[in-house]
N, C-alpha and C. Protein backbone atom coordinates (compact mmCIF):
# COMPACT_ATOMS: atom_id res chain seq x y z
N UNK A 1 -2.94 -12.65 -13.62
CA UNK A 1 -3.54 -12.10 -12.41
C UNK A 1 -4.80 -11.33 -12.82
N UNK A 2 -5.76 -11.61 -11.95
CA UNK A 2 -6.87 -10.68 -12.29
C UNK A 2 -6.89 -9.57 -11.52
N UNK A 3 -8.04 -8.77 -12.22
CA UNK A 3 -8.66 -7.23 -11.46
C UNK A 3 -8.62 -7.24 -10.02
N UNK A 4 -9.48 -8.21 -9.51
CA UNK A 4 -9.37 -8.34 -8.22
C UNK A 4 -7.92 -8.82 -7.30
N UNK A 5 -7.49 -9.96 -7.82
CA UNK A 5 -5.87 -10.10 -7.38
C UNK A 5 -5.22 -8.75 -7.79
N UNK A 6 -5.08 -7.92 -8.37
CA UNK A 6 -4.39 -6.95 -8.54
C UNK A 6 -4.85 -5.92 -7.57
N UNK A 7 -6.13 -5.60 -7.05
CA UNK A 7 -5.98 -4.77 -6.42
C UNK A 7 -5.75 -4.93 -4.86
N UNK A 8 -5.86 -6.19 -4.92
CA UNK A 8 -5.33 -6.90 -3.40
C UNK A 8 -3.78 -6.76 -3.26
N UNK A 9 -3.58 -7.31 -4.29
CA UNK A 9 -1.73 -6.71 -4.15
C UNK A 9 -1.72 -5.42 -4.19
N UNK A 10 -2.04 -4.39 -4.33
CA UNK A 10 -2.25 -3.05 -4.04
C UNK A 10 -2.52 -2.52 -2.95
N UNK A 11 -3.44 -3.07 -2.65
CA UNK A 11 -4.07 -2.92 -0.50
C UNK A 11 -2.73 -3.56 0.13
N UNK A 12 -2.77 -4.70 -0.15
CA UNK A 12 -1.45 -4.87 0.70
C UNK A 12 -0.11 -4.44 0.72
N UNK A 13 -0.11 -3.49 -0.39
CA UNK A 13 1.66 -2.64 -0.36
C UNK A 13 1.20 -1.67 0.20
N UNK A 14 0.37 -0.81 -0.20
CA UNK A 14 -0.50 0.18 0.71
C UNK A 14 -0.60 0.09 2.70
N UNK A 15 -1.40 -1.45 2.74
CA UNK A 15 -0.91 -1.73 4.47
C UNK A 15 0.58 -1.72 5.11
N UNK A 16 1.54 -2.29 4.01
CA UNK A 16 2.77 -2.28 4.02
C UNK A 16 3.58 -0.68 4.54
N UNK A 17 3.20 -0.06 2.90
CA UNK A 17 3.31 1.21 3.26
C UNK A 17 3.18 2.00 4.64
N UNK A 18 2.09 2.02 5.09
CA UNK A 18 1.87 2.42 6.25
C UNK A 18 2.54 2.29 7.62
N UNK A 19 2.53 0.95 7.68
CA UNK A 19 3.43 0.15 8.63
C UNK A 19 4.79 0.83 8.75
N UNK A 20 5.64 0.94 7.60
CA UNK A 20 7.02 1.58 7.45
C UNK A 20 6.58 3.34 7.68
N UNK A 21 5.86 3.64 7.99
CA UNK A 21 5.57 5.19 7.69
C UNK A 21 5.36 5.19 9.54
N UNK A 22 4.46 4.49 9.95
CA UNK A 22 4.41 4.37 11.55
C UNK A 22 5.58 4.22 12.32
N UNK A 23 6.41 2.66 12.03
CA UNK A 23 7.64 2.00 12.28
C UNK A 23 8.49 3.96 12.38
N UNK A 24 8.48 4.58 11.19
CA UNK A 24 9.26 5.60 11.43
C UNK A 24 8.95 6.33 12.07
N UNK A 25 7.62 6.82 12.34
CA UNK A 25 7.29 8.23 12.91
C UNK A 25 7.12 7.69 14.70
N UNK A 26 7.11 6.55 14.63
CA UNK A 26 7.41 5.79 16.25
C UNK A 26 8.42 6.11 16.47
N UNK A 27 9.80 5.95 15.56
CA UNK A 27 11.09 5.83 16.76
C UNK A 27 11.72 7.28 15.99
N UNK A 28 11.19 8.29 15.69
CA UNK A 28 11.69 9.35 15.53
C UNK A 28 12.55 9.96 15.99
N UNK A 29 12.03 9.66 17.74
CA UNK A 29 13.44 10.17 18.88
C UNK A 29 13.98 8.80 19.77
N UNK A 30 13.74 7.88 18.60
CA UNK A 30 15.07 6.86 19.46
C UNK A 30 16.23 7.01 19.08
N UNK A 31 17.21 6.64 19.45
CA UNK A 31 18.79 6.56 19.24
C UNK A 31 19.17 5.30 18.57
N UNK A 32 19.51 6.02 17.48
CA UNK A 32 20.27 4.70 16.46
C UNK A 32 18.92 4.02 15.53
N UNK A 33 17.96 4.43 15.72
CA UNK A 33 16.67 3.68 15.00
C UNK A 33 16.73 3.71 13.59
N UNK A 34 16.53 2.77 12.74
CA UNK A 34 16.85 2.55 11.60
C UNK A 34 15.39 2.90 10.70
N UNK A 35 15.98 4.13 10.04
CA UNK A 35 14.77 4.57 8.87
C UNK A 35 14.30 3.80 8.05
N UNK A 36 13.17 3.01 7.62
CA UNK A 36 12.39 2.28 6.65
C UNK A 36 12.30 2.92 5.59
N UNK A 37 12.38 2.20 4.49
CA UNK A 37 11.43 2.81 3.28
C UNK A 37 11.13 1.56 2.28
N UNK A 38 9.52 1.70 1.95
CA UNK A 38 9.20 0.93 0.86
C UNK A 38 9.47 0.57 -0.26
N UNK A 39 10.09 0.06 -0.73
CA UNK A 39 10.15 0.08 -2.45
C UNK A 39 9.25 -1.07 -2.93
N UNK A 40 8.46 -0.42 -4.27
CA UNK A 40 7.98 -0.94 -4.93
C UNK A 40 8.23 -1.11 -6.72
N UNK A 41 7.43 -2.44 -6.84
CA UNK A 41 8.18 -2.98 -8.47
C UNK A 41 6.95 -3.61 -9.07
N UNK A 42 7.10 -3.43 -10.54
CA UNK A 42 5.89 -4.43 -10.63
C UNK A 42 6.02 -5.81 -10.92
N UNK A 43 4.87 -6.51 -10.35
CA UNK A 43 4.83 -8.05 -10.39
C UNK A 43 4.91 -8.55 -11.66
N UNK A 44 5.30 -9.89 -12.05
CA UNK A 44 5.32 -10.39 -13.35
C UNK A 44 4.25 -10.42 -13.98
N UNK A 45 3.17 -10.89 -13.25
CA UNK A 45 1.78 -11.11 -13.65
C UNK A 45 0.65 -10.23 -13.40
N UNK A 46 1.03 -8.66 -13.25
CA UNK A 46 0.13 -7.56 -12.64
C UNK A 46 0.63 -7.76 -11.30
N UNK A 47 0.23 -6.18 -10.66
CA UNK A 47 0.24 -6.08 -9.49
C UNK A 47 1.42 -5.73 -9.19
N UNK A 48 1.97 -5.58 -7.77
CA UNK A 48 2.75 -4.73 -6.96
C UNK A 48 3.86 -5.85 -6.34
N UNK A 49 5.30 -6.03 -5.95
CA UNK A 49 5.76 -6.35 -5.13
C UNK A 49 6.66 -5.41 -4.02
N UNK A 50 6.20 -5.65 -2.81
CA UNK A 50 7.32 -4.25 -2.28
C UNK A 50 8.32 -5.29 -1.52
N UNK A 51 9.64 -4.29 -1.03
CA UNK A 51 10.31 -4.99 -0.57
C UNK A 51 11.00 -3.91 0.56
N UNK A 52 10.78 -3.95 1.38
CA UNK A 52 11.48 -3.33 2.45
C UNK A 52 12.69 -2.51 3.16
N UNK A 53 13.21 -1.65 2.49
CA UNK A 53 15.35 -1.52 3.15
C UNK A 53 15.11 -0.56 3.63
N UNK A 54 16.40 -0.33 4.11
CA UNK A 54 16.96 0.92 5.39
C UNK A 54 16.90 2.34 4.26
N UNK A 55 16.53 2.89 5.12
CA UNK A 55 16.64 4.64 4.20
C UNK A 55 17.89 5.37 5.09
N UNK A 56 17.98 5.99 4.31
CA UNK A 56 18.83 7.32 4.83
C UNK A 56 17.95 8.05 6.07
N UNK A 57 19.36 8.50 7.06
CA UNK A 57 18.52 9.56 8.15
C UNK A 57 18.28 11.02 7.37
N UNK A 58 17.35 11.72 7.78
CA UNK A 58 16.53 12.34 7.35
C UNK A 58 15.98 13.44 8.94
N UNK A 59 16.29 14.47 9.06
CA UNK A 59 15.47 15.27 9.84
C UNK A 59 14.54 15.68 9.27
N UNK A 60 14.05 15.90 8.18
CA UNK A 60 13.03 16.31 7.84
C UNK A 60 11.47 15.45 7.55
N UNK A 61 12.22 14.16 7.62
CA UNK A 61 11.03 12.53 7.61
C UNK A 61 9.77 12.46 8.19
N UNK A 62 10.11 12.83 9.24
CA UNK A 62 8.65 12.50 10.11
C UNK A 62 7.66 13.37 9.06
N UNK A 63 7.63 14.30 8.96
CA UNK A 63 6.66 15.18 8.20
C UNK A 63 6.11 14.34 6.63
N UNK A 64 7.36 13.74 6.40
CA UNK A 64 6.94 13.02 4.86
C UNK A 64 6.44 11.39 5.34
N UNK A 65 6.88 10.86 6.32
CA UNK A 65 6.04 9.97 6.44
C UNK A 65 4.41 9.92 7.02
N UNK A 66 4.44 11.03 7.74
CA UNK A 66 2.79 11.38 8.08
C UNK A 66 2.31 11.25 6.13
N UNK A 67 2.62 12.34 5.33
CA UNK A 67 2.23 12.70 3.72
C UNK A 67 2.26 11.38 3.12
N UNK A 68 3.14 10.65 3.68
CA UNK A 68 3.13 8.91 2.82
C UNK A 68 2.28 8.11 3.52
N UNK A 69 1.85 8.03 4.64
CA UNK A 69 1.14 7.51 5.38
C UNK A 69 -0.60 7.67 4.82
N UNK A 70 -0.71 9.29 4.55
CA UNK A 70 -1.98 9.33 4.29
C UNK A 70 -2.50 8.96 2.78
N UNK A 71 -1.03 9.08 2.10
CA UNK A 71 -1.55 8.69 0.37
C UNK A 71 -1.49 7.15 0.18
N UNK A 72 -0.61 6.42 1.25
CA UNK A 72 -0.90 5.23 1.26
C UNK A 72 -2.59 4.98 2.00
N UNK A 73 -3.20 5.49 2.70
CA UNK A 73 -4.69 5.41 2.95
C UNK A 73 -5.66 5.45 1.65
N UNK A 74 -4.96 6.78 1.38
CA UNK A 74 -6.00 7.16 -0.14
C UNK A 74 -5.68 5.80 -0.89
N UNK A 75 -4.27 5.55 -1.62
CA UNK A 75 -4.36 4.15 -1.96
C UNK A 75 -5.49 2.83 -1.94
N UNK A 76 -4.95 2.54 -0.64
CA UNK A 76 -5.60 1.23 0.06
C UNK A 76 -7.21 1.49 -0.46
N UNK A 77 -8.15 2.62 -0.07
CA UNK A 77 -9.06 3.22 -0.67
C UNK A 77 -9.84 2.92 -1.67
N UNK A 78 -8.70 3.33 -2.98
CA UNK A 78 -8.58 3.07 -4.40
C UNK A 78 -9.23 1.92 -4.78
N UNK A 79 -8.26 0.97 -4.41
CA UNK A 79 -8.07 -0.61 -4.59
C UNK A 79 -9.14 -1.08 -3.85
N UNK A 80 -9.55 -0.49 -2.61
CA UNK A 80 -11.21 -1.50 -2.46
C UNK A 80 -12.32 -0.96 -2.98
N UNK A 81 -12.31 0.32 -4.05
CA UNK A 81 -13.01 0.18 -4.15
C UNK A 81 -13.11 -0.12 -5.92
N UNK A 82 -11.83 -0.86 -6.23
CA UNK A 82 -11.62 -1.69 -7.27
C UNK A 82 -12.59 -2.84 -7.70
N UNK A 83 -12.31 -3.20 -5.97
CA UNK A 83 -12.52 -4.50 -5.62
C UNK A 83 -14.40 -4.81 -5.68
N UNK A 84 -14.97 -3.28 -4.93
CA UNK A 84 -16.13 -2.96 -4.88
C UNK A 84 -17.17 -3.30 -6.15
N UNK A 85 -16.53 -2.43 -7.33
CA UNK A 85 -16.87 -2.39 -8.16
C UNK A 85 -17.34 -3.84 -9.29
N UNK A 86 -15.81 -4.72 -8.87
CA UNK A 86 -15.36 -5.76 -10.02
C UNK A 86 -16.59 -6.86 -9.24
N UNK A 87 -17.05 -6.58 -7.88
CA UNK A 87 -17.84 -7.19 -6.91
C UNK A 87 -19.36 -7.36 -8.14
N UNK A 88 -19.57 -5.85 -7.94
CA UNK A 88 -20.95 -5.81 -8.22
C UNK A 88 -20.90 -6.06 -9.94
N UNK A 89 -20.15 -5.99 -10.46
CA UNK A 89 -19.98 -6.11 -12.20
C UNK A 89 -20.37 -7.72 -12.16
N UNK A 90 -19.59 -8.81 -11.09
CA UNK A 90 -19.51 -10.07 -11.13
C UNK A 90 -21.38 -10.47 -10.67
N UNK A 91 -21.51 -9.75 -9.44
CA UNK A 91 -23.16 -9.97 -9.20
C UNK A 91 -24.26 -9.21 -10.50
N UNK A 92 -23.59 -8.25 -11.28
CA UNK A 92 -24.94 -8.00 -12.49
C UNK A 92 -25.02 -9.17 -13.38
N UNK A 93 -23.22 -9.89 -13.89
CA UNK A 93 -23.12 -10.75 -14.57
C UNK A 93 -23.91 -11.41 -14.48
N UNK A 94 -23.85 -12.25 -12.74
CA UNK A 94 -24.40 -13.42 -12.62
C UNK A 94 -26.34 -13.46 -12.91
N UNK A 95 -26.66 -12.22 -11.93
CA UNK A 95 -28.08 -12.32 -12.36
C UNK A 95 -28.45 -12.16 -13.88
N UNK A 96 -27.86 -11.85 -14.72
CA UNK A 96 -28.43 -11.55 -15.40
C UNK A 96 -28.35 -13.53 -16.34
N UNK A 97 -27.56 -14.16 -16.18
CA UNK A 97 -26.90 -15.66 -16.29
C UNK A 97 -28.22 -16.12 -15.53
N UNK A 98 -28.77 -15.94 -14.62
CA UNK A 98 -29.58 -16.60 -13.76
C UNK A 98 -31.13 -17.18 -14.49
């Protein structure tokens, strides 16, 4: 896997992330709503796989999924501007090849 595939699998556990952090802080006051949580592992070949299960109830959650919500932002962040970077390294390469 490369630089760039790796940090795409990164943005996307990151979008992931989020999703399960919303999913929770949405049904906070439903009845019977089933707590999310992310888990993540690393891929064989670089990079991230997450996989999805039920968490424990938690009164104190909502507050930590807002805190997971926003470091999954900072994340996502990270990784584009991985992506940014490995961008313009590939365009000095090339001109300079030109």
């Amino acid at each position: 896997m490369n630089v760039m595939e790796t940090a795409l699998s990164g943005m996307r556990a990151a979008q992931q992330g989020v999703q399960v952090a919303a999913h929770n802080v949405a049904n906070v006051a439903t009845p019977d709503a089933q707590r999310l949580q992310l888990q993540r592992a690393a891929a064989g070949q670089g990079g991230v796989e997450t996989t999805v299960v039920a968490a424990d109830p938690d009164p104190t959650a909502p507050l930590g999924d807002l805190l997971a919500a926003k470091a999954e932002v900072v994340a996502f962040a990270a990784n584009a501007a991985v992506i940014r970077r490995q961008d313009q390294m590939l365009g000095s390469l090339l001109d300079r090849e030109a």
